[in-house]
Protein backbone atom coordinates (compact mmCIF):
# COMPACT_ATOMS: atom_id res chain seq x y z
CA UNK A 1 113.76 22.31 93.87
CA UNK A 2 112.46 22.29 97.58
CA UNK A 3 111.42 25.72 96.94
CA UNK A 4 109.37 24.84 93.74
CA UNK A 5 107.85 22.21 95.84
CA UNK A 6 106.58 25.01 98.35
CA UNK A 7 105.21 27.02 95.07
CA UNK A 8 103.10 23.79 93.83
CA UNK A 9 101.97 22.94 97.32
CA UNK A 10 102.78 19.68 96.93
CA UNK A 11 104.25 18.73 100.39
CA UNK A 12 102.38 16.12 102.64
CA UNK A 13 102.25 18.64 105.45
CA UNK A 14 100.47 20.84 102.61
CA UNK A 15 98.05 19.06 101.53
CA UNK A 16 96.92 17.40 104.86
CA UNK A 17 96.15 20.70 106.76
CA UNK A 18 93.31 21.87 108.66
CA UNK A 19 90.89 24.54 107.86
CA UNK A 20 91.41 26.88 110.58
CA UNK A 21 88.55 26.64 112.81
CA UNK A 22 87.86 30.23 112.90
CA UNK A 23 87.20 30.13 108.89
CA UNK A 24 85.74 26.20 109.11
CA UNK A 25 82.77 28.53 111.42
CA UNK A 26 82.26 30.90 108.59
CA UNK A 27 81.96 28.82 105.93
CA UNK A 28 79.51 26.65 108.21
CA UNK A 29 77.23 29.83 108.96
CA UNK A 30 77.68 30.27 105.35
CA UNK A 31 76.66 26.87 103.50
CA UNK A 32 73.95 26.95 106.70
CA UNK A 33 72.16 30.16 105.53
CA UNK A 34 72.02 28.79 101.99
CA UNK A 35 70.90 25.57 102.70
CA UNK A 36 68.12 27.02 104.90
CA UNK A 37 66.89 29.94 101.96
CA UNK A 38 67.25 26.68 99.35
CA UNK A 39 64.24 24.49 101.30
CA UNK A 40 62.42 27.81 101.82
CA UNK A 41 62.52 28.32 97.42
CA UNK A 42 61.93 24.68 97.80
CA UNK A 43 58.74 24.95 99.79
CA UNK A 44 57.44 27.82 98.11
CA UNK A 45 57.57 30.46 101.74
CA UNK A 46 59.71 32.95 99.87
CA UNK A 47 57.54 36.14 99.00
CA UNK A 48 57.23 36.90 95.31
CA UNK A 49 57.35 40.29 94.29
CA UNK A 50 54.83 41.99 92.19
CA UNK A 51 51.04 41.72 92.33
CA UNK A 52 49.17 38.48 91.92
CA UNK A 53 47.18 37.76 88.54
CA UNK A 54 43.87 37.80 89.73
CA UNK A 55 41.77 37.76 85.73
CA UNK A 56 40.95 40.17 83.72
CA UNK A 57 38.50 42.89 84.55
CA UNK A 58 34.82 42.40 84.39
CA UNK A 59 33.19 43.14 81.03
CA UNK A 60 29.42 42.51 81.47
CA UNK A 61 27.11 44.80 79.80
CA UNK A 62 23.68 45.28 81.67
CA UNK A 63 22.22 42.51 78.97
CA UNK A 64 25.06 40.19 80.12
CA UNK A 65 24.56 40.47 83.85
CA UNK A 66 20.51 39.91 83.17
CA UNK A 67 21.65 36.57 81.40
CA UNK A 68 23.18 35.05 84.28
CA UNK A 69 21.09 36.15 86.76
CA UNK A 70 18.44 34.40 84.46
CA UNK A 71 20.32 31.67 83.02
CA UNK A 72 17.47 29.04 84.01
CA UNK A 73 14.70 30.72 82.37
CA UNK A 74 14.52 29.06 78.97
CA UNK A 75 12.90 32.28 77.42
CA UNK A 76 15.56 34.64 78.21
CA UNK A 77 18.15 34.95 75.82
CA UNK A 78 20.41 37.47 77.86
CA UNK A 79 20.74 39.62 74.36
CA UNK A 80 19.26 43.03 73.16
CA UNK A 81 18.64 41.29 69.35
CA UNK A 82 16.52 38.18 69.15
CA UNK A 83 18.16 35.14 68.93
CA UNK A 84 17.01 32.05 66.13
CA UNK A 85 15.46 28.86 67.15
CA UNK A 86 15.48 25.09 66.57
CA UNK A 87 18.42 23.98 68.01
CA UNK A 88 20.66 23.20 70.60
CA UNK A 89 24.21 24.78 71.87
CA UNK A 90 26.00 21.63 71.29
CA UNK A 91 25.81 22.18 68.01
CA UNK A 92 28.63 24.79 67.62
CA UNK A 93 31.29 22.40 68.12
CA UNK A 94 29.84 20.42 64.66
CA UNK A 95 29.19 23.43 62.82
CA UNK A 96 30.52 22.69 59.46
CA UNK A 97 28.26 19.51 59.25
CA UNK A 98 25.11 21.08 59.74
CA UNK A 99 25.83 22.74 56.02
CA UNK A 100 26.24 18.86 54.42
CA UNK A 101 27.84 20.16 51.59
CA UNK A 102 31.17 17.29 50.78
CA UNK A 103 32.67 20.98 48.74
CA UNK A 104 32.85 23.53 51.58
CA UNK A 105 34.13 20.29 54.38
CA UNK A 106 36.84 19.57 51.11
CA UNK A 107 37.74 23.23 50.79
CA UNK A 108 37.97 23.87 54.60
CA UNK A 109 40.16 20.86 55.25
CA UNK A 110 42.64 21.70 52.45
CA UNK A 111 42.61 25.38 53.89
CA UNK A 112 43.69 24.66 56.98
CA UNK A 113 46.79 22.21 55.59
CA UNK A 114 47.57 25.53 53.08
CA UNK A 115 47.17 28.42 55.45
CA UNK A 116 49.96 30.75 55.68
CA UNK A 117 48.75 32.47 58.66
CA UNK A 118 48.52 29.05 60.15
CA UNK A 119 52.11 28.02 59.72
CA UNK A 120 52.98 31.20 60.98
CA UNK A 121 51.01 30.72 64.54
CA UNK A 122 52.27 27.09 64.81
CA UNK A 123 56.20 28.81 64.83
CA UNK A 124 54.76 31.67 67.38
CA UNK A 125 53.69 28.52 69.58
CA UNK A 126 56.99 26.55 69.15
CA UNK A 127 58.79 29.78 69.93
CA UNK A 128 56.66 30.63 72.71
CA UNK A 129 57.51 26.93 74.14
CA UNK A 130 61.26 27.19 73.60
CA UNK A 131 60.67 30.41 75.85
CA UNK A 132 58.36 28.57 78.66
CA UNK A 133 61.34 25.89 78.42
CA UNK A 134 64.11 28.16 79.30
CA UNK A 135 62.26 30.16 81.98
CA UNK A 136 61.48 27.10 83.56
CA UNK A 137 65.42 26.17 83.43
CA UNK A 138 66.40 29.14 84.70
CA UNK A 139 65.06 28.66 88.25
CA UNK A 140 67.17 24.69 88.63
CA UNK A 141 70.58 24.26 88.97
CA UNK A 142 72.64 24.35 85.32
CA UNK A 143 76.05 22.66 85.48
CA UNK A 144 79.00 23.26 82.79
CA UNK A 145 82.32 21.33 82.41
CA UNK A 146 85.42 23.48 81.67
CA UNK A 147 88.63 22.85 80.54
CA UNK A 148 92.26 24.03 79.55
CA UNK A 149 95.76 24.09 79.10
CA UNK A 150 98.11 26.51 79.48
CA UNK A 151 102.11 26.81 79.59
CA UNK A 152 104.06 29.76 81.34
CA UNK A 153 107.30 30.40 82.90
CA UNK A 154 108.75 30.58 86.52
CA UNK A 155 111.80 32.16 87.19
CA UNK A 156 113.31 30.87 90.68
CA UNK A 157 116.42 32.89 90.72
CA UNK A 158 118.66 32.59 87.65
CA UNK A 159 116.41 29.31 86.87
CA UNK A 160 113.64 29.40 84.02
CA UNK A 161 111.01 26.56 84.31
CA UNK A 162 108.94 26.21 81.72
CA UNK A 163 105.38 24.57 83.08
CA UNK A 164 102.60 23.39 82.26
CA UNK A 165 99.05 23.70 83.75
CA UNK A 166 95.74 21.12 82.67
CA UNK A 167 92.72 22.13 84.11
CA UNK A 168 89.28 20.37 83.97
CA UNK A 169 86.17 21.89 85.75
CA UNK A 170 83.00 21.42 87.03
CA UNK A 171 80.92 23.98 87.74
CA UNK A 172 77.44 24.39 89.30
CA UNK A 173 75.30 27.60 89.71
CA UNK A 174 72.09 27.58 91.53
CA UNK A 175 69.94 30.95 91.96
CA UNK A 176 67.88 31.04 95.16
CA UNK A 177 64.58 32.51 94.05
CA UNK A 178 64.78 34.46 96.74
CA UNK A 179 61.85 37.04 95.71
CA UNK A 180 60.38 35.37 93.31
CA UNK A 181 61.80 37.00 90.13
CA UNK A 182 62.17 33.56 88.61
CA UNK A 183 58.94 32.43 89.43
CA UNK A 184 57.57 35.72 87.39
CA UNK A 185 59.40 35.16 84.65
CA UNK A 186 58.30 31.24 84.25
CA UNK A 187 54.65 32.90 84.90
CA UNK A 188 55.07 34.86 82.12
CA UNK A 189 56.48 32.85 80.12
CA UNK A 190 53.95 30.10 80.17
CA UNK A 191 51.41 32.60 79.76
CA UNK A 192 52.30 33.71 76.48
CA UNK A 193 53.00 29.98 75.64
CA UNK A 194 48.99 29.27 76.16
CA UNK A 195 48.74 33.09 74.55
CA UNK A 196 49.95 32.01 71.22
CA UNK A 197 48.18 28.29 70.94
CA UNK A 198 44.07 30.54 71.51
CA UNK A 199 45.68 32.73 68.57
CA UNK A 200 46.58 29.68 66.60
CA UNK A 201 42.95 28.78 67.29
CA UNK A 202 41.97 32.30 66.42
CA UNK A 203 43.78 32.03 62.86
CA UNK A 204 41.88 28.64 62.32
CA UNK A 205 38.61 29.91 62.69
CA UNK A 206 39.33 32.90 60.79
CA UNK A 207 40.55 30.89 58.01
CA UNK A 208 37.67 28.53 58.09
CA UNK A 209 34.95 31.47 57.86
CA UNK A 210 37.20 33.38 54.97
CA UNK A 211 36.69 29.92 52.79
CA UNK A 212 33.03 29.49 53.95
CA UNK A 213 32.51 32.94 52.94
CA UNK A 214 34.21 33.11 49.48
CA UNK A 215 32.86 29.48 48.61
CA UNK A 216 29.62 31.19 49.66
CA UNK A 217 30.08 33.87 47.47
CA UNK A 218 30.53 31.50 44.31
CA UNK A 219 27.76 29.75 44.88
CA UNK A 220 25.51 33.14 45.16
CA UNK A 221 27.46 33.98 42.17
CA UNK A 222 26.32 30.62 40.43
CA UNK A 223 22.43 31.80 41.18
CA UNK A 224 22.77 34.85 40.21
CA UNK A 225 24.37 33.04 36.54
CA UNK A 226 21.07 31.29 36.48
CA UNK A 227 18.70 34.25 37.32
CA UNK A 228 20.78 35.82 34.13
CA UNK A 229 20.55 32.96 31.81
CA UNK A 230 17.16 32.24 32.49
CA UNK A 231 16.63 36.67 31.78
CA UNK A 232 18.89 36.22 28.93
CA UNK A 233 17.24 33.23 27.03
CA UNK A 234 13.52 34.88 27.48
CA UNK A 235 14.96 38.09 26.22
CA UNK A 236 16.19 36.36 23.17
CA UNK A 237 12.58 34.20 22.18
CA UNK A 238 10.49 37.79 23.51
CA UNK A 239 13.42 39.50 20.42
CA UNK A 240 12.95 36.20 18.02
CA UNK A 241 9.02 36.35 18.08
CA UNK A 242 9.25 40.56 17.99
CA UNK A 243 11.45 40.22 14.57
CA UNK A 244 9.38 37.47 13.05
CA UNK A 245 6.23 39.83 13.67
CA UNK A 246 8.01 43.23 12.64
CA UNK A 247 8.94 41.09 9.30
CA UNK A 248 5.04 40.60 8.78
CA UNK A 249 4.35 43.88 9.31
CA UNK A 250 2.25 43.42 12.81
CA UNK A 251 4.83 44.95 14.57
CA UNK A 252 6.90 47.98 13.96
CA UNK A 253 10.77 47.91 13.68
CA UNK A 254 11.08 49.79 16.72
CA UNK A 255 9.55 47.64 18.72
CA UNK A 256 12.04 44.91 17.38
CA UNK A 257 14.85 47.13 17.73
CA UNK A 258 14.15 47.78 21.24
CA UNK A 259 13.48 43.85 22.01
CA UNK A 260 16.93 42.97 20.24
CA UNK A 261 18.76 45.74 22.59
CA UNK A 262 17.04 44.07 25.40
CA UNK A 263 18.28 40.97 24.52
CA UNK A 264 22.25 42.26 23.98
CA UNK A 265 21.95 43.97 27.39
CA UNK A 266 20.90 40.26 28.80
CA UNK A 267 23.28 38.79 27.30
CA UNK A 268 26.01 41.35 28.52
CA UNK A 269 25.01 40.53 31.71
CA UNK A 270 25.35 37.26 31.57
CA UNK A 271 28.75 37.00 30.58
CA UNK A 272 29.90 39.69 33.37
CA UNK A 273 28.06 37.48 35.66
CA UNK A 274 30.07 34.19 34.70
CA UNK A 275 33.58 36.14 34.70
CA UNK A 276 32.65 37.20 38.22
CA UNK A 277 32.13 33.44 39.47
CA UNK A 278 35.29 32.57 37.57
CA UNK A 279 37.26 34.92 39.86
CA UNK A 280 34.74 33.09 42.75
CA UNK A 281 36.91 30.00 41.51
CA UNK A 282 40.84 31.68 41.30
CA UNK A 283 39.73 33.00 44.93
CA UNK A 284 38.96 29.51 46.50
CA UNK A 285 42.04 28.20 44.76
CA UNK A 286 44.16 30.61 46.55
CA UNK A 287 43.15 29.91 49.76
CA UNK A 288 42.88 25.72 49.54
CA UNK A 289 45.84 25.82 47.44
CA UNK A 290 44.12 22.94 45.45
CA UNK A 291 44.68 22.80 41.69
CA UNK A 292 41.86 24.72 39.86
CA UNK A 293 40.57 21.67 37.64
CA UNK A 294 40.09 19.85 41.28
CA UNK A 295 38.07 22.83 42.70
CA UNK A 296 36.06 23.35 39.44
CA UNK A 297 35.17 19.35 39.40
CA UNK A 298 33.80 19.61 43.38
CA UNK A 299 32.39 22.78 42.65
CA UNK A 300 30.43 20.92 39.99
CA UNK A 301 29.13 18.42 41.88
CA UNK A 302 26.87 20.25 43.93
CA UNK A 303 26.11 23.28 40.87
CA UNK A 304 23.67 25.45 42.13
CA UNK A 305 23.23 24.07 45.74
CA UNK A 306 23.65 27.25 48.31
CA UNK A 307 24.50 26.05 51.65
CA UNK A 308 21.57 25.61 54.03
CA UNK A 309 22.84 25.20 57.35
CA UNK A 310 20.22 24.57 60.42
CA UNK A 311 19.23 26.92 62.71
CA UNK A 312 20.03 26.75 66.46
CA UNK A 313 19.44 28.40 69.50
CA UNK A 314 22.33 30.39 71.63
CA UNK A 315 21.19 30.74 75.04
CA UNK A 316 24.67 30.87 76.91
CA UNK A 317 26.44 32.79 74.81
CA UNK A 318 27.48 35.60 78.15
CA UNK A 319 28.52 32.98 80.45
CA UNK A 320 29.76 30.64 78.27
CA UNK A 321 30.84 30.78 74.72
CA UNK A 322 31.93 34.73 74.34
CA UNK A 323 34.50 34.48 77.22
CA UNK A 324 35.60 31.30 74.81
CA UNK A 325 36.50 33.15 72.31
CA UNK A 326 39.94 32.71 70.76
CA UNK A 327 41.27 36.40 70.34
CA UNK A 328 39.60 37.00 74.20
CA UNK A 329 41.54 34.23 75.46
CA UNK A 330 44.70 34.83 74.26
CA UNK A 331 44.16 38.67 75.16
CA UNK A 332 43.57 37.48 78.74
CA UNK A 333 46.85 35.31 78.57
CA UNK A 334 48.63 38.70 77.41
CA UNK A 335 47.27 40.56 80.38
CA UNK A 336 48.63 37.57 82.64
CA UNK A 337 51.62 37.86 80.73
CA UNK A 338 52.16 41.27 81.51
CA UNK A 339 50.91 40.93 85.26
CA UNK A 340 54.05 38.47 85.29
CA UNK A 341 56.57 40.73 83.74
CA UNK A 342 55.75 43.64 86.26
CA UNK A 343 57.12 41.01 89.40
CA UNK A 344 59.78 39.31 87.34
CA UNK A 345 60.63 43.65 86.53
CA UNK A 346 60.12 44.46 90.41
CA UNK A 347 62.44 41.22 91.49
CA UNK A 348 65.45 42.57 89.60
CA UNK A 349 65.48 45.33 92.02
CA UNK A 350 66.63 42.99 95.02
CA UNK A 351 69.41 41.22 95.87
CA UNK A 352 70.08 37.75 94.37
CA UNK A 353 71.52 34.38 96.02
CA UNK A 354 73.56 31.97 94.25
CA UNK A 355 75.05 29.08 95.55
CA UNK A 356 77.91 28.08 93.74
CA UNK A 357 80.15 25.11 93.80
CA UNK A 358 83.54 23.90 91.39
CA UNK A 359 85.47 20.57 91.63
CA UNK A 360 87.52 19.19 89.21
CA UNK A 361 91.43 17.80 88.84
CA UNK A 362 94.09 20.26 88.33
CA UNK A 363 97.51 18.52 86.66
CA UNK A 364 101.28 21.10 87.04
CA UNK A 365 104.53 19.81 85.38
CA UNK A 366 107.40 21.84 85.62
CA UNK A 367 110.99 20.85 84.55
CA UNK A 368 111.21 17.17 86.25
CA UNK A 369 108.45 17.59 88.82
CA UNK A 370 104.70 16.93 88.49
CA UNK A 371 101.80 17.11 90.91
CA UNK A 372 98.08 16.47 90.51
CA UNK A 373 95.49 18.23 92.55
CA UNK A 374 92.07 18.01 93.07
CA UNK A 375 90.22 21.11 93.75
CA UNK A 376 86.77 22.16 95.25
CA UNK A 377 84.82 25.24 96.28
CA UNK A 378 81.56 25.81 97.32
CA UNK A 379 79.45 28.15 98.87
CA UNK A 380 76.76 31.24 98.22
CA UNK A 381 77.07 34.48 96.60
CA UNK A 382 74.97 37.57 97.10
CA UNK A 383 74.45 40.02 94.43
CA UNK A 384 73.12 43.71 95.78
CA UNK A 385 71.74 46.00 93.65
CA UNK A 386 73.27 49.86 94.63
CA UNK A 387 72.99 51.97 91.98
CA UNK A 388 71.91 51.77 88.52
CA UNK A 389 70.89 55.83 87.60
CA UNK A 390 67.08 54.63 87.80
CA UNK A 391 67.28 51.75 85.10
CA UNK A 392 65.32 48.74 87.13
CA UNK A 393 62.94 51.78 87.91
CA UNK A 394 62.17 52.48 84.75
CA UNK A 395 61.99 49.25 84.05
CA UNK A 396 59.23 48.37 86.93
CA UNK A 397 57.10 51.71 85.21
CA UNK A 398 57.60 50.19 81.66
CA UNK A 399 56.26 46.95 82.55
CA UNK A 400 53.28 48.83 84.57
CA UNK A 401 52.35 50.43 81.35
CA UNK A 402 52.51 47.23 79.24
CA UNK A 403 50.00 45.33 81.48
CA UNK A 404 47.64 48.79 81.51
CA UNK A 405 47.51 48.77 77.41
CA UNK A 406 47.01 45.03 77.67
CA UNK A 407 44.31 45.80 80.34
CA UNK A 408 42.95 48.37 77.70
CA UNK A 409 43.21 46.18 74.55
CA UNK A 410 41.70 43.20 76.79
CA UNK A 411 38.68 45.64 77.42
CA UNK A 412 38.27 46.88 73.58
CA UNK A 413 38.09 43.03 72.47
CA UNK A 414 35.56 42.26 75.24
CA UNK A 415 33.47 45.29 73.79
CA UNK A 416 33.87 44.15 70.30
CA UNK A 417 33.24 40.57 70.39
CA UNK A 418 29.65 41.99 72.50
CA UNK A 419 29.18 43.57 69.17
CA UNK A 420 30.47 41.39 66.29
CA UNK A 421 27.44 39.01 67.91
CA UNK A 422 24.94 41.43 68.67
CA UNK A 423 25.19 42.45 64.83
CA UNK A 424 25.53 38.75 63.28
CA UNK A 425 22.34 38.07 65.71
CA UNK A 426 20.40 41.03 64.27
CA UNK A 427 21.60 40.44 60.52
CA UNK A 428 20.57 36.58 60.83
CA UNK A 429 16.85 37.23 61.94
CA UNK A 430 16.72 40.37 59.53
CA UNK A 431 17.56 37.97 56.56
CA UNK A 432 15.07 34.89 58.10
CA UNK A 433 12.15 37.50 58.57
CA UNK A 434 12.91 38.80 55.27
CA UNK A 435 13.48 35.51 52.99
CA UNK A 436 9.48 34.56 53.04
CA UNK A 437 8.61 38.14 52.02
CA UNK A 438 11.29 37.92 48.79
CA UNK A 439 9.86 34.18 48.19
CA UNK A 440 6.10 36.18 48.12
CA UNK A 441 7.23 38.63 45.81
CA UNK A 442 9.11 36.61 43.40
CA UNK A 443 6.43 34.29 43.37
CA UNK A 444 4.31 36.93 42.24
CA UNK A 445 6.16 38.74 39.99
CA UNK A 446 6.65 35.50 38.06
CA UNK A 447 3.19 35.35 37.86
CA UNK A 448 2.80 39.12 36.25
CA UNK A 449 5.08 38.29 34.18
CA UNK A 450 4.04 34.94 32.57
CA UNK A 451 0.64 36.81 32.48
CA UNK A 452 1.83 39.96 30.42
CA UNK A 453 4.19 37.72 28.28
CA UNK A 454 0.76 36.52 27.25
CA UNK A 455 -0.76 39.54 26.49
CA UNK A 456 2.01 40.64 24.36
CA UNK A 457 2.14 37.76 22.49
CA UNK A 458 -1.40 37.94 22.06
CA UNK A 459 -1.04 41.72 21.09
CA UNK A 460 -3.13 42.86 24.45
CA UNK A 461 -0.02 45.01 25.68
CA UNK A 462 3.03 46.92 24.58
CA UNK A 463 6.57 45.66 24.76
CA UNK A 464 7.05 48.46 26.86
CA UNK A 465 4.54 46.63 29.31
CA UNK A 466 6.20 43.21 29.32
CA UNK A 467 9.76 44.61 29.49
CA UNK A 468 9.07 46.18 32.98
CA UNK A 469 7.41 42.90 34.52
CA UNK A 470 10.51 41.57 32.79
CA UNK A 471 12.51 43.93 35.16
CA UNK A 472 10.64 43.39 37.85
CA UNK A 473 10.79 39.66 38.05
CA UNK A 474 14.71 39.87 37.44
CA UNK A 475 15.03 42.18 40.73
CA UNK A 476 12.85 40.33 42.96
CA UNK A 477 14.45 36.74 41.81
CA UNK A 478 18.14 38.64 42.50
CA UNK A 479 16.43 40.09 45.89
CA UNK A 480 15.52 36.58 46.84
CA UNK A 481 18.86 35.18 46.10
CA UNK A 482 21.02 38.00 47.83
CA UNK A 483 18.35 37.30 50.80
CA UNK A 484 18.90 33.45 51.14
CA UNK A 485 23.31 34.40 50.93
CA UNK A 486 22.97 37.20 53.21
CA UNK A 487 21.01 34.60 55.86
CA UNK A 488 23.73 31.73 55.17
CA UNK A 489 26.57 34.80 55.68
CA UNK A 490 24.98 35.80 59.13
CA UNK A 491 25.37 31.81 60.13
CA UNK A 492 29.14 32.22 59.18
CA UNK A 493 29.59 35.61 61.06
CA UNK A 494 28.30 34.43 64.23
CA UNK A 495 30.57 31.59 64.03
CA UNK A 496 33.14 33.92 63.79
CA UNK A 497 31.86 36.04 66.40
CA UNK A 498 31.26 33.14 68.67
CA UNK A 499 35.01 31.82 68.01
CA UNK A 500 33.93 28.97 66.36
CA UNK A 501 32.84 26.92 69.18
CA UNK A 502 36.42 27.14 70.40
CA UNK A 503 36.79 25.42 74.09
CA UNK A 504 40.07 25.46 76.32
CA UNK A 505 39.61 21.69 76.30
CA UNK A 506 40.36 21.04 72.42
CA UNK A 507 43.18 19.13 72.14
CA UNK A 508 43.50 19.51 68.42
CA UNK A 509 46.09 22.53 68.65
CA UNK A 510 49.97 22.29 67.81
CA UNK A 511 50.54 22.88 71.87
């Protein structure tokens, strides 16, 4: 049994001895070293690998750089279109209320509970947090308890012991950011974190224009239904009054033939006109997901109102509201992103520092003897990279590409969002020059008209006559109407186009 006692190390002399002092200096040198890389991490003098995130590249057009160089000059709009007046910047951030229509602020509300593409971006931005969460854990200390049992055998000559071994452990693991590869990776992390909440903010605005324009579509659709029945009804007296002469004999049956057809082809017309607003209606449904009877009742509440909203001016829109944009700022968090990934890439490449430590009670019963330890360890480990046939390489050169296509998509959405407000600018003062020229000719052609209707009746003119002031007066009335939508659908595209008056500082997203 003595000799099963010097197995166990159980013996007093055993468990009392020294550390020789040879090791006892290693070890020192050892937990030393550590200790002094740990307040170095600590204090943030460690180098980090990989470049520095600096922005994105400068995308100024020549218009652009004249805007800031002449922000303070009231007069100079920075833009190659001209801009409307009679407002203030402010504004954007209440742009819905400037319409005063209780439908649209009903419809856009319930949208934004309903949206699909919503949901989905609030689950990119939890995701995206669960990731910022475990990057950030990766660079502190994580601790895990073990434990076992386990039975064996010892033969000591002719003697079989059976024993039996309970273990319960301890264990802590501490990287030393040595190079800042953990650092990267938390970079990156939190980057696409902020990434996904601007394209949750993207998807809102989005989904607010798409109802603003379809509920703007209805109600053009609803003017147009009244351009048609008023066309249809005086069709239908022009064709009563025709037949009642033709029966008299002061008119001849063609000419009633031709004022009935006139009055079926109005009439045709109307009812294609209706069915296209009631597919206006199944539209808004689908994207409010409110029950049709509800959207029909709010839609009748304000019948035949188009939206009106008020007119602003956009001085700032270079220096201040374009770089706001949602789909631009979460492009710019990408390119961070991938300025992050090329260091946390580049710090795989070196060697790693762990400090390590273990403690925890170890129980050993064999036949009639027991003992009870308690066991420790600590101490760092280094982990050198020798040879890997070119894999962190590749992986460095991979990463380098990723951040130069987010570089190049960053520069194509700059470009575009230039655009998307250059055109909504030049569409919106197109459609205001051009609304008081379609009010001047409808105004007049409603005159013609009302004067040949009296003629005819008064048998001065053909029906030939009065059907083509008829025509006339029907185009310009549906010219003025598409005019006054396509004026309230440039208002809605530069809201678009300026991200919807989006800030950083809105603390309305799911982040």
């Amino acid at each position: 049994m003595g000799t099963l006692r010097d197995l166990l190390h159980v013996r007093d002399a055993a468990a009392t001895a020294q550390r020789p002092p040879r090791r006892a200096a290693r070890a020192a040198r050892a937990t030393l070293a550590a200790s002094a890389a740990l307040v170095l991490a600590a204090c943030g003098a460690l180098p980090k690998v990989g470049p520095d995130y600096a922005g994105p590249p400068a995308q100024r057009s020549q218009a652009q750089a004249e805007a800031a160089r002449t922000a303070a000059t009231p007069t100079d709009d920075g833009w190659r279109a001209r801009l409307p007046h009679g407002g203030a910047q402010a504004d954007l951030a209440r742009w819905w209320a400037q319409f005063d229509d209780p439908a649209l602020d009903a419809f856009l509300a319930a949208a934004q509970r309903e949206s699909g593409s919503l949901a989905q971006a609030a689950a990119r931005i939890e995701q995206a947090r669960a990731g910022a969460v475990a990057a950030t854990a990766a660079g502190l200390p994580a601790l895990d308890v073990t434990g076992g049992l386990s039975r064996g055998t010892i033969n000591i000559g002719t003697t079989i012991l059976t024993t039996t071994q309970t273990r319960a452990t301890a264990q802590a693991n501490w990287e030393i950011d040595l190079f800042g590869r953990v650092a990267r990776e938390r970079e990156a992390a939190i980057a696409r974190l902020d990434q996904r909440a601007a394209e949750w903010h993207e998807a809102r605005v989005s989904v607010a224009a798409e109802v603003a324009a379809q509920y703007l579509q209805f109600r053009y659709c609803e003017a147009l239904v009244a351009i048609a029945q008023s066309d249809a009804s005086s069709r239908a007296e022009t064709a009563t009054v025709s037949e009642r002469a033709a029966a008299a004999g002061f008119q001849a049956p063609a000419t009633a033939a031709l004022t009935r057809a006139s009055a079926a082809e109005a009439a045709s017309r109307l009812t294609a006109q209706r069915a296209d607003c009631d597919v206006g209606v199944k539209g808004l449904v689908a994207l409010t997901g409110l029950p049709e009877p509800d959207v029909r009742a709010r839609l009748a509440k304000t019948a035949g109102r188009l939206p009106a909203p008020r007119g602003f001016a956009v001085r700032t829109v270079p220096a201040g509201l374009l770089a706001q944009r949602p789909d631009l700022a979460a492009a710019e968090r990408a390119l961070a992103a991938a300025s992050a990934d090329i260091g946390a890439a580049e710090g795989d490449r070196y060697p790693r520092l762990s400090l390590a430590g273990s403690v925890g009670p170890l129980r050993l019963e064999a036949g009639q003897v027991a003992a009870t330890l308690s066991t420790w360890s600590i101490g760092p480990s280094v982990s050198l990279p020798i040879f890997d046939a070119g894999r962190r390489r590749a992986n460095v050169e991979s990463a380098r590409a990723a951040y130069a296509a987010a570089e190049a998509d960053y520069r194509a959405k700059a470009r575009q969002a230039v655009r998307e407000v250059e055109e909504a600018l030049v569409r919106l003062q197109a459609a205001t020059d051009r609304e008081a020229d379609a009010l001047t000719a409808s105004e007049g052609y409603r005159k013609a008209f009302g004067a040949a209707d009296v003629r005819w009746r008064n048998g001065l003119s053909t029906v030939l006559e009065l059907e083509e002031s008829r025509r006339l007066l029907l185009n310009a009335d549906s010219t003025l109407a598409g005019v006054q939508r396509d004026r309230v659908a440039a208002w809605v595209q530069l809201y678009r186009a300026l991200g919807g008056g989006w800030t950083a500082s809105n603390e309305d997203s799911p982040r």
